[in-house]
Protein backbone atom coordinates (compact mmCIF):
# COMPACT_ATOMS: atom_id res chain seq x y z
CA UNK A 1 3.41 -43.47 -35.70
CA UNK A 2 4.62 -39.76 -35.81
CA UNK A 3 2.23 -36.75 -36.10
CA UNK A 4 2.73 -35.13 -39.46
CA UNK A 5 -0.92 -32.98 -39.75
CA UNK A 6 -0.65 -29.71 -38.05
CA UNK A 7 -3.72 -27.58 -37.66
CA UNK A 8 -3.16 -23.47 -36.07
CA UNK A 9 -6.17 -22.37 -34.10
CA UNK A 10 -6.74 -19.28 -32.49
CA UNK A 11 -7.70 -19.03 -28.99
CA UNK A 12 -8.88 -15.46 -27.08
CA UNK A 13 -6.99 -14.62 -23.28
CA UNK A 14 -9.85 -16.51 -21.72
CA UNK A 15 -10.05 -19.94 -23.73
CA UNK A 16 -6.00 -20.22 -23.69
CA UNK A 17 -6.06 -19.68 -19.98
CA UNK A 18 -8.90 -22.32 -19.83
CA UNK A 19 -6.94 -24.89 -22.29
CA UNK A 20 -3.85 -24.56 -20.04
CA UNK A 21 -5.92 -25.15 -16.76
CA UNK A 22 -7.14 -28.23 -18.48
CA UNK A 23 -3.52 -29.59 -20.15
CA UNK A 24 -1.82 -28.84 -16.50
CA UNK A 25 -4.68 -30.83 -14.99
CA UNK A 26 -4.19 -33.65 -17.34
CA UNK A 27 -0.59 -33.28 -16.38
CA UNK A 28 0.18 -32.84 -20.54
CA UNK A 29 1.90 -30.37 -22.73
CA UNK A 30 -1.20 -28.31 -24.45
CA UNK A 31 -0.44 -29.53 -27.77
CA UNK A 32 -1.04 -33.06 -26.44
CA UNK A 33 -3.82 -32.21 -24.90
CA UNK A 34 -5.50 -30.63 -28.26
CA UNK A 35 -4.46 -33.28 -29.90
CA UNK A 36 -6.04 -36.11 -27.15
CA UNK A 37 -9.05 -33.92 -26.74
CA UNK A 38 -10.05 -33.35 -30.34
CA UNK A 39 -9.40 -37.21 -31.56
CA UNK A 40 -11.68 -38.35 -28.36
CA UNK A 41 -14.60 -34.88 -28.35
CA UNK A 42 -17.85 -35.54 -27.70
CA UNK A 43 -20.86 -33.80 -29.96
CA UNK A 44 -19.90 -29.74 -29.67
CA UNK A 45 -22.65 -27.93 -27.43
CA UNK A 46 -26.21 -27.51 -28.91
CA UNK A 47 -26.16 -30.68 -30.68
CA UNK A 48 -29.11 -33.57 -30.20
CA UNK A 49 -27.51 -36.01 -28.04
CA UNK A 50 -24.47 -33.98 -26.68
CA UNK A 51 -23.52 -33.23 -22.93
CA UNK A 52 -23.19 -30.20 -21.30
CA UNK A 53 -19.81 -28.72 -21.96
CA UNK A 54 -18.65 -28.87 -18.00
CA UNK A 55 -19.87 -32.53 -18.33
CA UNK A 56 -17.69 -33.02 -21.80
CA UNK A 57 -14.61 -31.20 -19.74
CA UNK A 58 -15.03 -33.42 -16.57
CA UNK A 59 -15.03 -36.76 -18.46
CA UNK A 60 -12.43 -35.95 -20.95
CA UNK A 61 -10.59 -35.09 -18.26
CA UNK A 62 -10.99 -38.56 -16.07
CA UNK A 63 -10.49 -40.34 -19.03
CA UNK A 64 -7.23 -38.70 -19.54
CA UNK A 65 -6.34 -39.08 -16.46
CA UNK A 66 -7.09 -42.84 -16.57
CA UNK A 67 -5.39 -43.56 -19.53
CA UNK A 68 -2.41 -41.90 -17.90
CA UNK A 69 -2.65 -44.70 -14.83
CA UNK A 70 -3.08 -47.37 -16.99
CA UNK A 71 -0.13 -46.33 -18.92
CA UNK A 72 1.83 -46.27 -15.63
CA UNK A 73 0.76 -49.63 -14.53
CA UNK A 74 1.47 -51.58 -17.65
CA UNK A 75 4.78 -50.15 -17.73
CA UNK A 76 4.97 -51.56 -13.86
CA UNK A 77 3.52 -55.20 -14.89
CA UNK A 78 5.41 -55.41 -18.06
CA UNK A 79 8.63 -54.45 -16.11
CA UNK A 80 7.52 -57.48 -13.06
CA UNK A 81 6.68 -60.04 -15.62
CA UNK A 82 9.98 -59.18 -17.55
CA UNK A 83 11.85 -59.83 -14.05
CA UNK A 84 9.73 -63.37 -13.53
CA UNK A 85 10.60 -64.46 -17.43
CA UNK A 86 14.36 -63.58 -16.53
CA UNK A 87 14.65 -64.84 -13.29
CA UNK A 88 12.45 -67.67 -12.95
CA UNK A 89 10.92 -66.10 -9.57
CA UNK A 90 7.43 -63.99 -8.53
CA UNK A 91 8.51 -60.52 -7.98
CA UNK A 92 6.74 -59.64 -4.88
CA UNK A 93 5.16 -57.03 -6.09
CA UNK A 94 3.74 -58.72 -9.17
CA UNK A 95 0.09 -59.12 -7.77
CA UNK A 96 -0.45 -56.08 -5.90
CA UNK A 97 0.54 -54.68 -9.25
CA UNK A 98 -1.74 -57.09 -11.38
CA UNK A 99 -4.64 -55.99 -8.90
CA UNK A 100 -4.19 -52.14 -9.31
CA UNK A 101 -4.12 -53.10 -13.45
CA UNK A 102 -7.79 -54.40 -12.64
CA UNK A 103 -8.48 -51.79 -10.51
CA UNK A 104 -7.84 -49.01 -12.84
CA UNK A 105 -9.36 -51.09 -16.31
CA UNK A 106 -12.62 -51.11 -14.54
CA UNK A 107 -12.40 -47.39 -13.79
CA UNK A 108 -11.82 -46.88 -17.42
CA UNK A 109 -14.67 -49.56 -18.20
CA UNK A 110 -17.10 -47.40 -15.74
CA UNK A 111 -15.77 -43.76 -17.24
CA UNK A 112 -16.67 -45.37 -20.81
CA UNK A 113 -20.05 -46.06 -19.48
CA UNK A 114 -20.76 -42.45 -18.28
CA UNK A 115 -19.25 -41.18 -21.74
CA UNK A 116 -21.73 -43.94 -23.96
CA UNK A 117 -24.91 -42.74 -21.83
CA UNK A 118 -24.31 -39.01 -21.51
């Protein structure tokens, strides 16, 4: 579904050179990452129970990251198993690509971990 909220914030030379550090990073537009970073934030700073902001940064970040992989490699298994359905045979590739799906959904299981216990 289609974004139709839109919020303006202000940011000073400092925190927009920060933000963009952190979209490029993420390999998203800064929009995108606003809008993945502020759905998914952790407690603000000073809060009972929050992380240290570096800590916040560096998991948002993985977890960005990892959803970005995952993304990738569903696309790849969909597009295998779509080739098996059609043609009847095992794409070669099918479970080296199946195996880096695992791979990659434990990552994100272990990167939810360190988010729940932080």
């Amino acid at each position: 579904m289609p974004r139709q909220r839109k919020v303006t914030v202000r940011y000073s030379e400092d925190e927009w050179e920060r933000l963009q550090r952190n979209a490029d990073r993420a390999r998203l537009a800064v929009a995108a990452w606003v809008a993945e970073a502020s759905l998914d934030a952790p407690r603000p700073a000073g809060r009972s129970g929050g992380a240290a902001p570096a800590d916040r940064e560096e998991l948002l970040l993985q977890l960005l990251g990892l959803h970005r992989q995952l993304r990738g490699a569903c696309t790849n298994l969909n597009q295998a198993v779509a080739r098996l359905n059609a043609t009847g045979e095992s794409p070669g590739e099918l479970p080296a690509i199946a195996a880096y799906v695992r791979r990659v959904t434990t990552a994100v299981d272990e990167a939810l971990v360190a988010v729940r216990t932080r």
